[in-house]
PDB file of N, CA and C in Angstrom:
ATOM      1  N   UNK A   1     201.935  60.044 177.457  1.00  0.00           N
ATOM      2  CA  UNK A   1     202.694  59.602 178.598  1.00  0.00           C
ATOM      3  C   UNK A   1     202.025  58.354 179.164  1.00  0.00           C
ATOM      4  N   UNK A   2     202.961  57.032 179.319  1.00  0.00           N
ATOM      5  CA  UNK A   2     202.215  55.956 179.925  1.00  0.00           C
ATOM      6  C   UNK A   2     201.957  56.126 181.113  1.00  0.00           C
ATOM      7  N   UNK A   3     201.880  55.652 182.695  1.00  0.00           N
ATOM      8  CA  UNK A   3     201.705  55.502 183.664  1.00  0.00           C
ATOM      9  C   UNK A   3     203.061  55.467 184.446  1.00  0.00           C
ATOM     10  N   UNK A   4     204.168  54.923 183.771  1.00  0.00           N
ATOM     11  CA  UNK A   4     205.437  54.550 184.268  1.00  0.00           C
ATOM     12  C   UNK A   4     206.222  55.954 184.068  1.00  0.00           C
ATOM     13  N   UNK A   5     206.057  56.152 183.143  1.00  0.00           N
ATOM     14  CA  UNK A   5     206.161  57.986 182.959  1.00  0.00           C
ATOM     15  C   UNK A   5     205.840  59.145 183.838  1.00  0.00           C
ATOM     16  N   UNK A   6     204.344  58.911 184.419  1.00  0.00           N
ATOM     17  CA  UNK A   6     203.362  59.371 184.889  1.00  0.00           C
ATOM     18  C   UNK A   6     204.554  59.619 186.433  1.00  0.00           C
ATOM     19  N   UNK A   7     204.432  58.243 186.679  1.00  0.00           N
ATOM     20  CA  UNK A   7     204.976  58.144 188.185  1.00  0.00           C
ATOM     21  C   UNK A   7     206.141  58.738 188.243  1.00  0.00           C
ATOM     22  N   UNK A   8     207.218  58.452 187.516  1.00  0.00           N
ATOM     23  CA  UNK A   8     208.568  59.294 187.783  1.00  0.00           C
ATOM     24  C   UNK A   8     208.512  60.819 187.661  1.00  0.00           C
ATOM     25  N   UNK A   9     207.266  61.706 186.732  1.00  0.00           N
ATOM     26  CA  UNK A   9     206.974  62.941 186.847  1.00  0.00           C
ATOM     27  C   UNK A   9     206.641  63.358 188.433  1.00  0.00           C
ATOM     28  N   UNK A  10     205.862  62.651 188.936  1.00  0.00           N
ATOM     29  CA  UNK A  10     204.795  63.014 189.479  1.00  0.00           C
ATOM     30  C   UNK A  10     204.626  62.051 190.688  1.00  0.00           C
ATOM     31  N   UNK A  11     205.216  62.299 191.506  1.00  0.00           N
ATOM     32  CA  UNK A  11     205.568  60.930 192.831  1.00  0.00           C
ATOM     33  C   UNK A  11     204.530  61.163 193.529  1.00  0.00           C
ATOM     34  N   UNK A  12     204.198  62.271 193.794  1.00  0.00           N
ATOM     35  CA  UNK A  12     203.216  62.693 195.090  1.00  0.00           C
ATOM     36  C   UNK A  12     201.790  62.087 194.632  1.00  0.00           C
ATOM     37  N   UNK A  13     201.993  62.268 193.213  1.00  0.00           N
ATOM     38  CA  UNK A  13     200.154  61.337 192.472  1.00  0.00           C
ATOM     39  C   UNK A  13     200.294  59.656 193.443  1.00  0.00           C
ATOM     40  N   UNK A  14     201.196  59.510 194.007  1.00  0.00           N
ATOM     41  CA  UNK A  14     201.163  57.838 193.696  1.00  0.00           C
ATOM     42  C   UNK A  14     201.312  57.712 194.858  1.00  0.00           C
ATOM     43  N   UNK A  15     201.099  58.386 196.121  1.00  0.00           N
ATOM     44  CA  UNK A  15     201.532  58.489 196.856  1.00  0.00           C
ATOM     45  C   UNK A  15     200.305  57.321 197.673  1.00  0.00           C
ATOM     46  N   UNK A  16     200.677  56.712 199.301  1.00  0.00           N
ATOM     47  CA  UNK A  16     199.707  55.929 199.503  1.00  0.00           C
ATOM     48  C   UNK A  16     197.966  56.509 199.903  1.00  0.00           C
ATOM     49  N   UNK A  17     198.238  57.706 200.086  1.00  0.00           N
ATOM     50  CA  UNK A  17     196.783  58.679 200.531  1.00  0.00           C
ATOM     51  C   UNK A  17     195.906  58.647 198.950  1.00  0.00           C
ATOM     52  N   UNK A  18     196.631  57.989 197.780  1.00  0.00           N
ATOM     53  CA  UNK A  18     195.836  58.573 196.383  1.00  0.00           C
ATOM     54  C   UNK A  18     195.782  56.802 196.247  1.00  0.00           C
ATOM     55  N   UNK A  19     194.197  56.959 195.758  1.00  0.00           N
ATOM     56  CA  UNK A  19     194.182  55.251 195.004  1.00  0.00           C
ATOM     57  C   UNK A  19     193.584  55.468 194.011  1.00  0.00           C
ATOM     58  N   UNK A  20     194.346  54.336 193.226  1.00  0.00           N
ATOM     59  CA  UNK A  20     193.814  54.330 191.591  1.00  0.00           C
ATOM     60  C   UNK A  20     193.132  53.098 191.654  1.00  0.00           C
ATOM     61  N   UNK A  21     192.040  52.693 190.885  1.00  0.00           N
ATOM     62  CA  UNK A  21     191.548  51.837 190.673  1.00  0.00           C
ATOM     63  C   UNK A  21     191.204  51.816 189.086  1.00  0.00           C
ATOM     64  N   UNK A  22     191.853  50.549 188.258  1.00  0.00           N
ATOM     65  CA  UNK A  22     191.804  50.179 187.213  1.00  0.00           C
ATOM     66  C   UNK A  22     190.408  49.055 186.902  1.00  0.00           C
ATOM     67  N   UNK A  23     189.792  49.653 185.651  1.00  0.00           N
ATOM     68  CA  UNK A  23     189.019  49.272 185.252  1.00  0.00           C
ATOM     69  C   UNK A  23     188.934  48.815 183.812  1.00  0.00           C
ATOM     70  N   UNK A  24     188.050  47.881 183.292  1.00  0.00           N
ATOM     71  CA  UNK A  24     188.022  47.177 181.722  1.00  0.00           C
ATOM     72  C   UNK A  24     188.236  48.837 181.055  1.00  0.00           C
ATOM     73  N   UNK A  25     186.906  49.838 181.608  1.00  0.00           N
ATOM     74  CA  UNK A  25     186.801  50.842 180.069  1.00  0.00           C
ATOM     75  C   UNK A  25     187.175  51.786 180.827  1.00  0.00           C
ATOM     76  N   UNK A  26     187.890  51.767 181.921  1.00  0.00           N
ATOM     77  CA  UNK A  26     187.616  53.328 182.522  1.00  0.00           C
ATOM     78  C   UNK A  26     188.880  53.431 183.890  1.00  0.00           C
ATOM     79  N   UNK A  27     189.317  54.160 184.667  1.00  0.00           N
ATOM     80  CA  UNK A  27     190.480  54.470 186.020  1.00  0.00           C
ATOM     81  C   UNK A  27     189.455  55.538 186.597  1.00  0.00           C
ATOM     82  N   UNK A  28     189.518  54.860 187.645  1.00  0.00           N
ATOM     83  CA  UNK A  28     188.921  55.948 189.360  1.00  0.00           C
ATOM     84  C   UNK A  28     190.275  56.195 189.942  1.00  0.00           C
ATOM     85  N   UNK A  29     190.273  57.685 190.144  1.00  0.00           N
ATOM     86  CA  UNK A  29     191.362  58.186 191.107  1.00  0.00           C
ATOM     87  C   UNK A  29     190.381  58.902 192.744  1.00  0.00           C
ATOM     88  N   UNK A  30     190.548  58.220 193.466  1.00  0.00           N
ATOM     89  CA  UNK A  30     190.722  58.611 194.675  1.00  0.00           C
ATOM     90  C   UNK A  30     191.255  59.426 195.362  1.00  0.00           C
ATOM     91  N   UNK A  31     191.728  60.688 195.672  1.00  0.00           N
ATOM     92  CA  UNK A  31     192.329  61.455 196.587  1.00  0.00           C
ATOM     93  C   UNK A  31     191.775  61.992 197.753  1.00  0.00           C
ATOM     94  N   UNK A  32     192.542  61.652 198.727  1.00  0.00           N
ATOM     95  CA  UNK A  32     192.229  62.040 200.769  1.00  0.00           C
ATOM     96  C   UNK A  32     191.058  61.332 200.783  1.00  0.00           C
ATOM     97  N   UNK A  33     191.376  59.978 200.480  1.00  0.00           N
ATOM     98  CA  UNK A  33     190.279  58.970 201.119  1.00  0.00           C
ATOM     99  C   UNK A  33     189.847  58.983 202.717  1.00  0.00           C
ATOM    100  N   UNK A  34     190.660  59.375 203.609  1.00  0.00           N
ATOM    101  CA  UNK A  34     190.516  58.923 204.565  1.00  0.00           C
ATOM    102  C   UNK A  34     189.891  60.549 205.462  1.00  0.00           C
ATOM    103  N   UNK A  35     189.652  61.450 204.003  1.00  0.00           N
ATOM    104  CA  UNK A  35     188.757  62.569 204.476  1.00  0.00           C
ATOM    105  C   UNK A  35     187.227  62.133 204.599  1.00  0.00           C
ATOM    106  N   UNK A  36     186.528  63.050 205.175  1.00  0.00           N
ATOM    107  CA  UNK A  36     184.754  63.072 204.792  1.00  0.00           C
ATOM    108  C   UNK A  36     184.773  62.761 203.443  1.00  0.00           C
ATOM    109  N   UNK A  37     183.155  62.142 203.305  1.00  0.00           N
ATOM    110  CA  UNK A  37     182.912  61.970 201.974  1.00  0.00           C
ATOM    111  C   UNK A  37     182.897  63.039 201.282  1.00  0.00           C
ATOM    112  N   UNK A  38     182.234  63.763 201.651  1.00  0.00           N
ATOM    113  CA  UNK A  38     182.483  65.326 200.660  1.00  0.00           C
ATOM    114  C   UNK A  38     183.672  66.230 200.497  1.00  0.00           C
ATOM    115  N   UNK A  39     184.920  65.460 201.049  1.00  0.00           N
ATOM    116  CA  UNK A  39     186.247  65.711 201.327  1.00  0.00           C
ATOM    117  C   UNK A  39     187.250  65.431 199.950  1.00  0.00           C
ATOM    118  N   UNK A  40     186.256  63.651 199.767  1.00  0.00           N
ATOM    119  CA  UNK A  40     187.000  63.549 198.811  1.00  0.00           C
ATOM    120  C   UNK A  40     186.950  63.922 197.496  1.00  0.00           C
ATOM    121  N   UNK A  41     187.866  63.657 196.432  1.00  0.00           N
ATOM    122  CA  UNK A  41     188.665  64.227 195.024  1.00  0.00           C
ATOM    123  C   UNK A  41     188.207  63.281 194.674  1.00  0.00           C
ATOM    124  N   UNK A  42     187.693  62.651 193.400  1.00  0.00           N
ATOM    125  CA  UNK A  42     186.986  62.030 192.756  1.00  0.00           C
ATOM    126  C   UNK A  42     187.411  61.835 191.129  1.00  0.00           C
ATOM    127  N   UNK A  43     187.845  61.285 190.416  1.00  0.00           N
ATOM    128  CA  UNK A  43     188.347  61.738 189.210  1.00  0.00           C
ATOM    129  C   UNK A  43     188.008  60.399 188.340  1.00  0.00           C
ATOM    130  N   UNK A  44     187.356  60.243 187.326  1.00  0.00           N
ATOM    131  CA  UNK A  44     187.251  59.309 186.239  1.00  0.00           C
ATOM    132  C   UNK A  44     187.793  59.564 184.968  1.00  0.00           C
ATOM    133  N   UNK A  45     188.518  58.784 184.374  1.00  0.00           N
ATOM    134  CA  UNK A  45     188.961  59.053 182.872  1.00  0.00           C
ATOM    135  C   UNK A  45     188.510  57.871 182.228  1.00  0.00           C
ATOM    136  N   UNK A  46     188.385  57.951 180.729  1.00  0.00           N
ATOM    137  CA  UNK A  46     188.191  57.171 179.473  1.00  0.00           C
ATOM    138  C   UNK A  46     188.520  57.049 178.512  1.00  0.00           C
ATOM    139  N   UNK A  47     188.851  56.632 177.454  1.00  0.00           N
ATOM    140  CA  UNK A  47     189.040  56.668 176.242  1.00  0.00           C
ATOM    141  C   UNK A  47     186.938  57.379 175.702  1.00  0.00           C
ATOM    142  N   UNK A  48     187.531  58.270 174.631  1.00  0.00           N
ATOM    143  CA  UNK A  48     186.166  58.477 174.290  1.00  0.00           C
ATOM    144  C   UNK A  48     185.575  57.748 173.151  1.00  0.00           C
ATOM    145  N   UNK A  49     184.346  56.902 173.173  1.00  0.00           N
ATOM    146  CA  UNK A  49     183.694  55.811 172.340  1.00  0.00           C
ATOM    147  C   UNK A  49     183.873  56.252 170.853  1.00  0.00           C
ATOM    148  N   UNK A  50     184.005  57.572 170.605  1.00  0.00           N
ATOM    149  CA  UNK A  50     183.512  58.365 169.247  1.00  0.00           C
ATOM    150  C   UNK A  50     184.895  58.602 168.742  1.00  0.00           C
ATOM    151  N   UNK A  51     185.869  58.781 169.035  1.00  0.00           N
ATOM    152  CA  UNK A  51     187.207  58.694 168.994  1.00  0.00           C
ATOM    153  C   UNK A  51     188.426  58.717 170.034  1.00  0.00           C
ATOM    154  N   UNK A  52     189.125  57.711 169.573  1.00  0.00           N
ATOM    155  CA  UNK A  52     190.003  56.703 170.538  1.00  0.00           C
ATOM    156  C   UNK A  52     191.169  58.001 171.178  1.00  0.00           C
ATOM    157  N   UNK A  53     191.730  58.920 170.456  1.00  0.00           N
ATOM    158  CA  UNK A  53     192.166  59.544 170.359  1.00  0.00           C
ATOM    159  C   UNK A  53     192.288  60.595 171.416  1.00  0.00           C
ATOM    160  N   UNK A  54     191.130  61.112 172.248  1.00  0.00           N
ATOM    161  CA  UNK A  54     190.355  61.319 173.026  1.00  0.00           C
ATOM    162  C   UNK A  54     190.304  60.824 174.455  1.00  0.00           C
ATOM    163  N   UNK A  55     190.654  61.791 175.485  1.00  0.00           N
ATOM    164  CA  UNK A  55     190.329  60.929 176.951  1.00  0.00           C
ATOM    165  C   UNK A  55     189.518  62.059 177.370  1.00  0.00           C
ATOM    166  N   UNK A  56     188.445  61.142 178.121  1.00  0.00           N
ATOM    167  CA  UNK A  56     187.355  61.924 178.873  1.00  0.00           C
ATOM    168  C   UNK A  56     187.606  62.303 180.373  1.00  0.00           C
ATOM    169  N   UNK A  57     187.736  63.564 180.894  1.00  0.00           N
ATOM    170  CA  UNK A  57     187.508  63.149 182.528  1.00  0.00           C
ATOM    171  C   UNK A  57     186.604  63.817 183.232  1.00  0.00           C
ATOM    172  N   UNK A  58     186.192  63.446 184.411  1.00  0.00           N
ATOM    173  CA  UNK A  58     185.228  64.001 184.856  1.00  0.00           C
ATOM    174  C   UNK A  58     185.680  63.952 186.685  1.00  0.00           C
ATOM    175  N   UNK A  59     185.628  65.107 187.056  1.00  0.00           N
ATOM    176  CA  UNK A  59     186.432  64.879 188.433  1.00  0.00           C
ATOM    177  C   UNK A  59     184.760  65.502 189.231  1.00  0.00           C
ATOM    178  N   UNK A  60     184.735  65.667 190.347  1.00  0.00           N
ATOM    179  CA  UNK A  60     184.163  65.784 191.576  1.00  0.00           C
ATOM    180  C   UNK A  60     184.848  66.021 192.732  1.00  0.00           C
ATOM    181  N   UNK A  61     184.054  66.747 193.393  1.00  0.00           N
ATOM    182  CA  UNK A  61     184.234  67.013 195.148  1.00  0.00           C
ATOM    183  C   UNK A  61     183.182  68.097 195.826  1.00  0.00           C
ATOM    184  N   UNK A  62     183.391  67.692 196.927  1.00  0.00           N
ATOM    185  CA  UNK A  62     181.912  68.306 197.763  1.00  0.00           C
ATOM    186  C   UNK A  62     180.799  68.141 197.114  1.00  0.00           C
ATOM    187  N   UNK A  63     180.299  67.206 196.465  1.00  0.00           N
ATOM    188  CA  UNK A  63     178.887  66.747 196.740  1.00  0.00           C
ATOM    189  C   UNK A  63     178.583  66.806 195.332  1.00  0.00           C
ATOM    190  N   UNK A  64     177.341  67.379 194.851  1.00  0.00           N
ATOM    191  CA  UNK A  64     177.278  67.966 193.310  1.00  0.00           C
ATOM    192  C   UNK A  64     177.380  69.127 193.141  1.00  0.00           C
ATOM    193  N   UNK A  65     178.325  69.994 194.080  1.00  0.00           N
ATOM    194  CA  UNK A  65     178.042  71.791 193.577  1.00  0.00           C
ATOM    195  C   UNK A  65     179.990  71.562 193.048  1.00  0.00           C
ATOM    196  N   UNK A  66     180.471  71.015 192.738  1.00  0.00           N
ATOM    197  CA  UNK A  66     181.673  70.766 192.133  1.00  0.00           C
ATOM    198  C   UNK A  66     182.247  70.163 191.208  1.00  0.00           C
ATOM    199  N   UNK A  67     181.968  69.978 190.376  1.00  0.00           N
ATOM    200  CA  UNK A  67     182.367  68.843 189.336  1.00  0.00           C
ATOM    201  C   UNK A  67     182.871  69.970 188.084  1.00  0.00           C
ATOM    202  N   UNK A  68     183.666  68.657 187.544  1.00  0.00           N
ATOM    203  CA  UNK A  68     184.791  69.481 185.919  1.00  0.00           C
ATOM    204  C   UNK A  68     184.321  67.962 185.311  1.00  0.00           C
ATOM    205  N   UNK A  69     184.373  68.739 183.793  1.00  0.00           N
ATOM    206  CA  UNK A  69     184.545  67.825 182.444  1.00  0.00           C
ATOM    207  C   UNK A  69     185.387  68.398 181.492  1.00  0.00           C
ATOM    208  N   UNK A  70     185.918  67.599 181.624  1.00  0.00           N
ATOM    209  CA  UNK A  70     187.313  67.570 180.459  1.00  0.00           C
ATOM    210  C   UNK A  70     186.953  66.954 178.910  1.00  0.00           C
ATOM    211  N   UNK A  71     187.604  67.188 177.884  1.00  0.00           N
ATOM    212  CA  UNK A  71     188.086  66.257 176.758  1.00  0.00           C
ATOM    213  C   UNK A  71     189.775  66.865 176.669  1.00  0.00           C
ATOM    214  N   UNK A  72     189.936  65.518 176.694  1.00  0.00           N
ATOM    215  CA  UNK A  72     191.647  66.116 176.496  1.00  0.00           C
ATOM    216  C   UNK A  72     191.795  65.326 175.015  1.00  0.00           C
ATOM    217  N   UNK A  73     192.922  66.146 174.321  1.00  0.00           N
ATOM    218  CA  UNK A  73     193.535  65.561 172.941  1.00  0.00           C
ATOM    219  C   UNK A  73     194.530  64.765 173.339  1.00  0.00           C
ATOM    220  N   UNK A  74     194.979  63.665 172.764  1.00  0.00           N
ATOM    221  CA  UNK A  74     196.406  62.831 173.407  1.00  0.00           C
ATOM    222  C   UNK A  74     197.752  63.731 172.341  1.00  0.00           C
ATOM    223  N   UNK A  75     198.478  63.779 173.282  1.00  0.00           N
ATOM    224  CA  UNK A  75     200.004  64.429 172.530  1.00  0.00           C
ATOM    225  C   UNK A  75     200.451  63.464 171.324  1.00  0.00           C
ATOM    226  N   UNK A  76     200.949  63.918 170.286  1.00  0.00           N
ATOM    227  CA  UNK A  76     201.698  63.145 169.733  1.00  0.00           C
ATOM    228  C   UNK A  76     203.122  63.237 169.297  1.00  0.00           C
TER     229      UNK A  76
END
């Protein structure tokens, strides 16, 4: 699913309280920025170096007693 996809699924992702920030190797998702720092949702994805095939994510919240790691397979 591209991004344009993404959005017509999924309106509330895009909403102005969620920021994405695009990067060369990598996307920061932001959610309830305008909470405490330990409030906020934290989310990084990647392509993985070892195969392309592969997206990495790694989300956060409340501090370091919260964090997920993902490998996701891409659909085909």
């Amino acid at each position: 699913m591209d991004v344009a996809a993404a959005k017509t699924r999924m309106p509330w992702f895009y909403a102005e309280d969620h920021e994405i920030m695009w990067n060369k190797d990598y996307a920061r998702i932001l959610l309830n920025p305008e909470l405490e720092i330990y409030d906020h949702v934290n989310y990084f994805v990647r392509k993985s170096i070892e195969d392309d095939k592969k997206l990495l994510l790694v989300g956060y919240w409340k501090g370091a007693w919260y964090r997920v790691f993902c490998e996701l397979n891409m659909n085909e």
